[in-house]
N, C-alpha and C. Protein backbone atom coordinates (compact mmCIF):
# COMPACT_ATOMS: atom_id res chain seq x y z
N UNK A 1 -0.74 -2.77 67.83
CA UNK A 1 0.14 -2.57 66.69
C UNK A 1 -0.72 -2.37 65.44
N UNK A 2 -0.59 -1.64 64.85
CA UNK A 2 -0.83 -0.97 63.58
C UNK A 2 -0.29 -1.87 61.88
N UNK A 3 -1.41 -2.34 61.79
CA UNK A 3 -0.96 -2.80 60.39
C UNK A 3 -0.99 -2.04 59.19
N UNK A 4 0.49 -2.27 58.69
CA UNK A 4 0.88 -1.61 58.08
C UNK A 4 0.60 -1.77 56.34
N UNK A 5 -0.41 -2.86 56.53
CA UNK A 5 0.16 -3.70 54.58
C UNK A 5 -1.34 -3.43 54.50
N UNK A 6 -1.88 -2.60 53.64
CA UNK A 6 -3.24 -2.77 53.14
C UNK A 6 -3.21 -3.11 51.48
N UNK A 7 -3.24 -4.49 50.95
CA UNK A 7 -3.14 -4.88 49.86
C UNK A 7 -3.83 -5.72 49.36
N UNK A 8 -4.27 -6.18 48.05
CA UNK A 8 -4.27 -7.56 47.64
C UNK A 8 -3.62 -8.69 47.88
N UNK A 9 -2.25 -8.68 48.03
CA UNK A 9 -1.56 -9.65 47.97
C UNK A 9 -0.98 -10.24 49.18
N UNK A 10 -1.24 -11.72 49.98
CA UNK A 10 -0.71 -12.06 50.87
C UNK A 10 1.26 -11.30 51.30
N UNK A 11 2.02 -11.00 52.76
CA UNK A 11 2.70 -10.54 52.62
C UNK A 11 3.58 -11.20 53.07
N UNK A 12 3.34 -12.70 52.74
CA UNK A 12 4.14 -13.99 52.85
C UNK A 12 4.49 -14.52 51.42
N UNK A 13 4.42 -13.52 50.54
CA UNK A 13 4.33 -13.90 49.25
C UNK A 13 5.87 -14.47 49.23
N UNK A 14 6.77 -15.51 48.61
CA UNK A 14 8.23 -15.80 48.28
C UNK A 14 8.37 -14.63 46.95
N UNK A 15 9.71 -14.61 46.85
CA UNK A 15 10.61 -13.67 46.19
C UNK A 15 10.03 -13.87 44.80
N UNK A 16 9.97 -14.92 44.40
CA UNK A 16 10.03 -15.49 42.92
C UNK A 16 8.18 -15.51 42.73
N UNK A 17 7.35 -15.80 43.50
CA UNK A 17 6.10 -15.31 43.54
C UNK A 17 6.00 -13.93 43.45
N UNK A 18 6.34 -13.52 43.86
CA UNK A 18 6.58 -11.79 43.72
C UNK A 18 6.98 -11.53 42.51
N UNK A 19 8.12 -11.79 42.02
CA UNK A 19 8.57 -12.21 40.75
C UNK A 19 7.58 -12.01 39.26
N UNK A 20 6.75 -13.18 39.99
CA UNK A 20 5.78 -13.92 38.72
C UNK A 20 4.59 -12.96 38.81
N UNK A 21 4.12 -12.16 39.73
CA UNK A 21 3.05 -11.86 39.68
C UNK A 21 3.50 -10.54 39.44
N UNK A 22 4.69 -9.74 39.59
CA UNK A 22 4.64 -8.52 38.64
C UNK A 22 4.87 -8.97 37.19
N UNK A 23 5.64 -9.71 36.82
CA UNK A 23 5.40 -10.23 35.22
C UNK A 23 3.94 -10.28 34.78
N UNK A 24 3.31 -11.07 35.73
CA UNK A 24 2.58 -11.18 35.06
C UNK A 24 1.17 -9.89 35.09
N UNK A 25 1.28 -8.76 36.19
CA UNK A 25 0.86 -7.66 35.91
C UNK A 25 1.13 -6.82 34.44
N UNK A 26 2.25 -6.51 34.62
CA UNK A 26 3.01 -6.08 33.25
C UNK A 26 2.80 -6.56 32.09
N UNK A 27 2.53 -7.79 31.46
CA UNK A 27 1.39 -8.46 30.62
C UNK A 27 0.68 -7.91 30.19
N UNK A 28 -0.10 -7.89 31.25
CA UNK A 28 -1.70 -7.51 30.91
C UNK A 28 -1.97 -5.91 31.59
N UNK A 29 -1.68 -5.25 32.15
CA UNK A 29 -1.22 -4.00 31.90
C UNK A 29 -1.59 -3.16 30.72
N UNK A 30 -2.38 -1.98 30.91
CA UNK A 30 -2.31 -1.21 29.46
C UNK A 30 -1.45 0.01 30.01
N UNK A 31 -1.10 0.69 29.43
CA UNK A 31 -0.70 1.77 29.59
C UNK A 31 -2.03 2.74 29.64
N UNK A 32 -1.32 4.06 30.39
CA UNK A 32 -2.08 5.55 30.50
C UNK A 32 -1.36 6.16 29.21
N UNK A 33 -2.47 6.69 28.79
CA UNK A 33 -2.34 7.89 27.51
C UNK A 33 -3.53 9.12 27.78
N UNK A 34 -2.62 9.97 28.18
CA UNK A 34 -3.20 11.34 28.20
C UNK A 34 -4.12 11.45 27.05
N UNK A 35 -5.89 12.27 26.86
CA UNK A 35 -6.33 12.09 25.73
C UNK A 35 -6.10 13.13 24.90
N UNK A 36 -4.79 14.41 25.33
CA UNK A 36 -4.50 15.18 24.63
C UNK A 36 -3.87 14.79 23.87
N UNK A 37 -2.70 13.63 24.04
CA UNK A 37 -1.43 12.85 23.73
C UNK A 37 -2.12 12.18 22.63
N UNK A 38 -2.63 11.14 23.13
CA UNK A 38 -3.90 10.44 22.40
C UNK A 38 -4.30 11.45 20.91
N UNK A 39 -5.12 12.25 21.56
CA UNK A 39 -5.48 13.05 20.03
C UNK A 39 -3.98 13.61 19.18
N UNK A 40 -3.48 14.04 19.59
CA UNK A 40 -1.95 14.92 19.10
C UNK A 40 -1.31 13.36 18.13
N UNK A 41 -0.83 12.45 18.34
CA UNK A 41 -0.81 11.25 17.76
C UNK A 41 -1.46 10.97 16.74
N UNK A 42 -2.56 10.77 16.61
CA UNK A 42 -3.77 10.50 15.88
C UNK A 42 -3.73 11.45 14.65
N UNK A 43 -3.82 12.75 14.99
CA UNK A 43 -3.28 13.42 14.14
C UNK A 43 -2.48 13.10 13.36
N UNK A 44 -1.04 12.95 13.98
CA UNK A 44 -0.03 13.03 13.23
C UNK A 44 0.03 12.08 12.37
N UNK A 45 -0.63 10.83 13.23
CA UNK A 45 -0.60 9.35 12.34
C UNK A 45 -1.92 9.72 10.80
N UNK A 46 -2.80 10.24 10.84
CA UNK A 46 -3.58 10.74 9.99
C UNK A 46 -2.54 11.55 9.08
N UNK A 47 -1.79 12.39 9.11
CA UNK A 47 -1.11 13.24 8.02
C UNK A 47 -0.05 12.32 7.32
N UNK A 48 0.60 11.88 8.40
CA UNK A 48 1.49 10.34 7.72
C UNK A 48 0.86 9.54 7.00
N UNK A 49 -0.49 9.27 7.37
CA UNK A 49 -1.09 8.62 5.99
C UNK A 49 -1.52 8.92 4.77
N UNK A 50 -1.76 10.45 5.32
CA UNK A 50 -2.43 10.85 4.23
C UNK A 50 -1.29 11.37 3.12
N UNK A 51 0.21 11.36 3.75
CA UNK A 51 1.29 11.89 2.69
C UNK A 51 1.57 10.10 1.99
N UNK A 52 1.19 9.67 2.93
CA UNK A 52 1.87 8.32 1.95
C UNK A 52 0.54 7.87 1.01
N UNK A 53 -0.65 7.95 1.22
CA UNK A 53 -1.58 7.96 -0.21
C UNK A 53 -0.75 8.99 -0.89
N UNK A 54 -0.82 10.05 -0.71
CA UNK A 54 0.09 10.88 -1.96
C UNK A 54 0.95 10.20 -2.67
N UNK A 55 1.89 9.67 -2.26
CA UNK A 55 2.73 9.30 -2.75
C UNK A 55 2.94 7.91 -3.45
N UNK A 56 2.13 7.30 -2.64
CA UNK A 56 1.19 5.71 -3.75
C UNK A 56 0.69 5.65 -4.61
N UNK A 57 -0.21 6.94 -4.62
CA UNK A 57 -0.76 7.26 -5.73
C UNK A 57 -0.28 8.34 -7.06
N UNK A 58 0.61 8.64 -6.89
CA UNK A 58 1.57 9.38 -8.13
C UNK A 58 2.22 9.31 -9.00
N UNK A 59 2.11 9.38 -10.37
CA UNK A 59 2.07 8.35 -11.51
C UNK A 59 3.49 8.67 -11.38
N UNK A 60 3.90 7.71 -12.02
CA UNK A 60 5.55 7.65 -12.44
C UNK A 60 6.29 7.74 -13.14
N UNK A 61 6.59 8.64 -13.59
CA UNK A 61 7.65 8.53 -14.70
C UNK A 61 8.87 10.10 -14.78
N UNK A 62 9.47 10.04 -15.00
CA UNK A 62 10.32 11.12 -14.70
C UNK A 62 10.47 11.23 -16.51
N UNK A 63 10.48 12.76 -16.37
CA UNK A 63 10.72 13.32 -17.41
C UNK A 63 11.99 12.91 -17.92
N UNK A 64 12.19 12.36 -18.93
CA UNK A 64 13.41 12.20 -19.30
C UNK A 64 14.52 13.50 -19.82
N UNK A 65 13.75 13.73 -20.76
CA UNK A 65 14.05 15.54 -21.48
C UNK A 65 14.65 16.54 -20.67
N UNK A 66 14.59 16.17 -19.12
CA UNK A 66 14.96 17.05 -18.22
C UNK A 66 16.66 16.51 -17.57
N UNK A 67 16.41 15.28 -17.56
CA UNK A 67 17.94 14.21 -17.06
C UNK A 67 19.02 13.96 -18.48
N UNK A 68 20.16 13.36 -18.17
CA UNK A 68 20.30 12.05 -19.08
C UNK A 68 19.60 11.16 -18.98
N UNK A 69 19.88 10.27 -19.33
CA UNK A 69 19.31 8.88 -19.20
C UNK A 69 19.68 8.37 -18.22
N UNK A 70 20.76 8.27 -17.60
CA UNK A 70 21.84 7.19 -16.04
C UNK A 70 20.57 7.90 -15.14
N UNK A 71 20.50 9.35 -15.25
CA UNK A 71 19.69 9.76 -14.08
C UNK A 71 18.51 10.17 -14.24
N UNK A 72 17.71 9.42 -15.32
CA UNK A 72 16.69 9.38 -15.54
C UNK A 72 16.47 7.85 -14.92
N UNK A 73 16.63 6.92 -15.22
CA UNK A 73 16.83 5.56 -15.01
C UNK A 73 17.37 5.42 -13.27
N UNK A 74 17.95 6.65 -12.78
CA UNK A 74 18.21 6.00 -11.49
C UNK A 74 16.96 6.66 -10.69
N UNK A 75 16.54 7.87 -10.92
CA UNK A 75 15.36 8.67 -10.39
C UNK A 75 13.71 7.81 -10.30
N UNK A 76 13.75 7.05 -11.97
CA UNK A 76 12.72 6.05 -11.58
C UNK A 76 12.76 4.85 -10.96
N UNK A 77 14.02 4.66 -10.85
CA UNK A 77 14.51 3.65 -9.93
C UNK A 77 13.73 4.07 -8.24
N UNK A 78 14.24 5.00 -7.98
CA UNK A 78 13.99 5.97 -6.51
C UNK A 78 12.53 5.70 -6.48
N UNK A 79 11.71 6.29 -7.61
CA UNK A 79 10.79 6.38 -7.40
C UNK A 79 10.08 5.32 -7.12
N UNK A 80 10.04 4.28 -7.64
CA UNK A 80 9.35 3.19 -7.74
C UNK A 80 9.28 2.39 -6.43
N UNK A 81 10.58 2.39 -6.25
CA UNK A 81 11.34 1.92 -4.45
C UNK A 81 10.03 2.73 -3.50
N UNK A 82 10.13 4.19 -3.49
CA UNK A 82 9.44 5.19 -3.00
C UNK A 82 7.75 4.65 -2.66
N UNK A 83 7.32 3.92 -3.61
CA UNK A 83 6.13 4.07 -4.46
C UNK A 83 5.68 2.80 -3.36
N UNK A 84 6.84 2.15 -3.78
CA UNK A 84 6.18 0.48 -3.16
C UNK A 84 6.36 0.62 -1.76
N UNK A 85 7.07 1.01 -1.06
CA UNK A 85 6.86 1.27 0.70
C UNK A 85 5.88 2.12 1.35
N UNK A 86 5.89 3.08 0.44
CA UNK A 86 3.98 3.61 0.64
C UNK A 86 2.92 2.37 0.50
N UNK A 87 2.91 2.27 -0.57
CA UNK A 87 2.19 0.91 -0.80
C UNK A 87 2.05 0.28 0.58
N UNK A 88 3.43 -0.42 0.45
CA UNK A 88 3.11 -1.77 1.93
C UNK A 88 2.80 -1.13 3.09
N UNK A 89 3.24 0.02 3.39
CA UNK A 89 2.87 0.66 4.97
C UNK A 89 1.93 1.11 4.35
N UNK A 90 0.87 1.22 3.80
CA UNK A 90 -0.44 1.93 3.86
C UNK A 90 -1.14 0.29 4.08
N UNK A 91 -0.84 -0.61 3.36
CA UNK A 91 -1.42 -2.18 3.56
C UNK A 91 -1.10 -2.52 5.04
N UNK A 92 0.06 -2.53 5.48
CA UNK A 92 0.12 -2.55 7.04
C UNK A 92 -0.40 -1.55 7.76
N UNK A 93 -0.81 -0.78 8.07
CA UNK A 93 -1.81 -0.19 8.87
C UNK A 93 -3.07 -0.71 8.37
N UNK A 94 -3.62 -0.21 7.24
CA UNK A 94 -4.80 -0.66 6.68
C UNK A 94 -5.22 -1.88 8.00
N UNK A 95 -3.65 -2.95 7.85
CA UNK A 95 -4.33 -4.33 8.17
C UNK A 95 -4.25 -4.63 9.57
N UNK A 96 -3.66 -3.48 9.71
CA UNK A 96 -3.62 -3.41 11.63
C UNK A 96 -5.00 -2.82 12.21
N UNK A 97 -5.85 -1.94 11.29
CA UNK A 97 -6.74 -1.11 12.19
C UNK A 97 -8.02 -2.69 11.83
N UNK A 98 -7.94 -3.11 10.61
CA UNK A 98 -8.71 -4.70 10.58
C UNK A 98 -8.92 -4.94 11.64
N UNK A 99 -8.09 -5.56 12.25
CA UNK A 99 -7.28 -6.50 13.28
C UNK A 99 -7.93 -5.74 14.54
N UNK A 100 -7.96 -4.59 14.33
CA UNK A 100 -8.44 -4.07 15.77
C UNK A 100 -9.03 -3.56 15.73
């Protein structure tokens, strides 16, 4: 008779052992990333950053002369909102590539 199981793993393993030890594969597990995928990403994550320095860095103020005032006042409103989430997502990545 022909054995059929060529593995690591005993094939008396219980259900819930079975269980635990794909969990705990899946854990620690990395994923496959194509290195075309890989680069194509990288990219994109590079232009996303580099639009949000743009935009962190762009002084503020809206012409008034061009609005009323309600929508002068709500535009720098926008902007500022705008200004500060560039900000923090450029600090969160920043503090992710730290980290790694």
């Amino acid at each position: 008779m022909t054995d059929l199981y060529h593995g690591p793993y005993p094939v008396d393993m219980t259900v819930n052992e079975a269980r635990e030890e794909v969990r705990r594969l899946l854990q620690t597990a990395t994923p496959y990333v194509p290195p075309d995928t890989l680069a194509r990403l990288q990219r994109e994550r590079d232009q996303a950053v580099e639009a949000l320095r743009e935009i962190a860095e762009l002084d503020g103020e809206i012409n008034p002369s061009n609005y009323d005032h309600d929508d002068a006042c709500y535009l720098n409103t926008q902007f500022c909102y705008t200004a500060t989430i560039a900000r923090a997502t450029l600090a969160a990545i920043e503090g992710a590539e730290d980290e790694g």
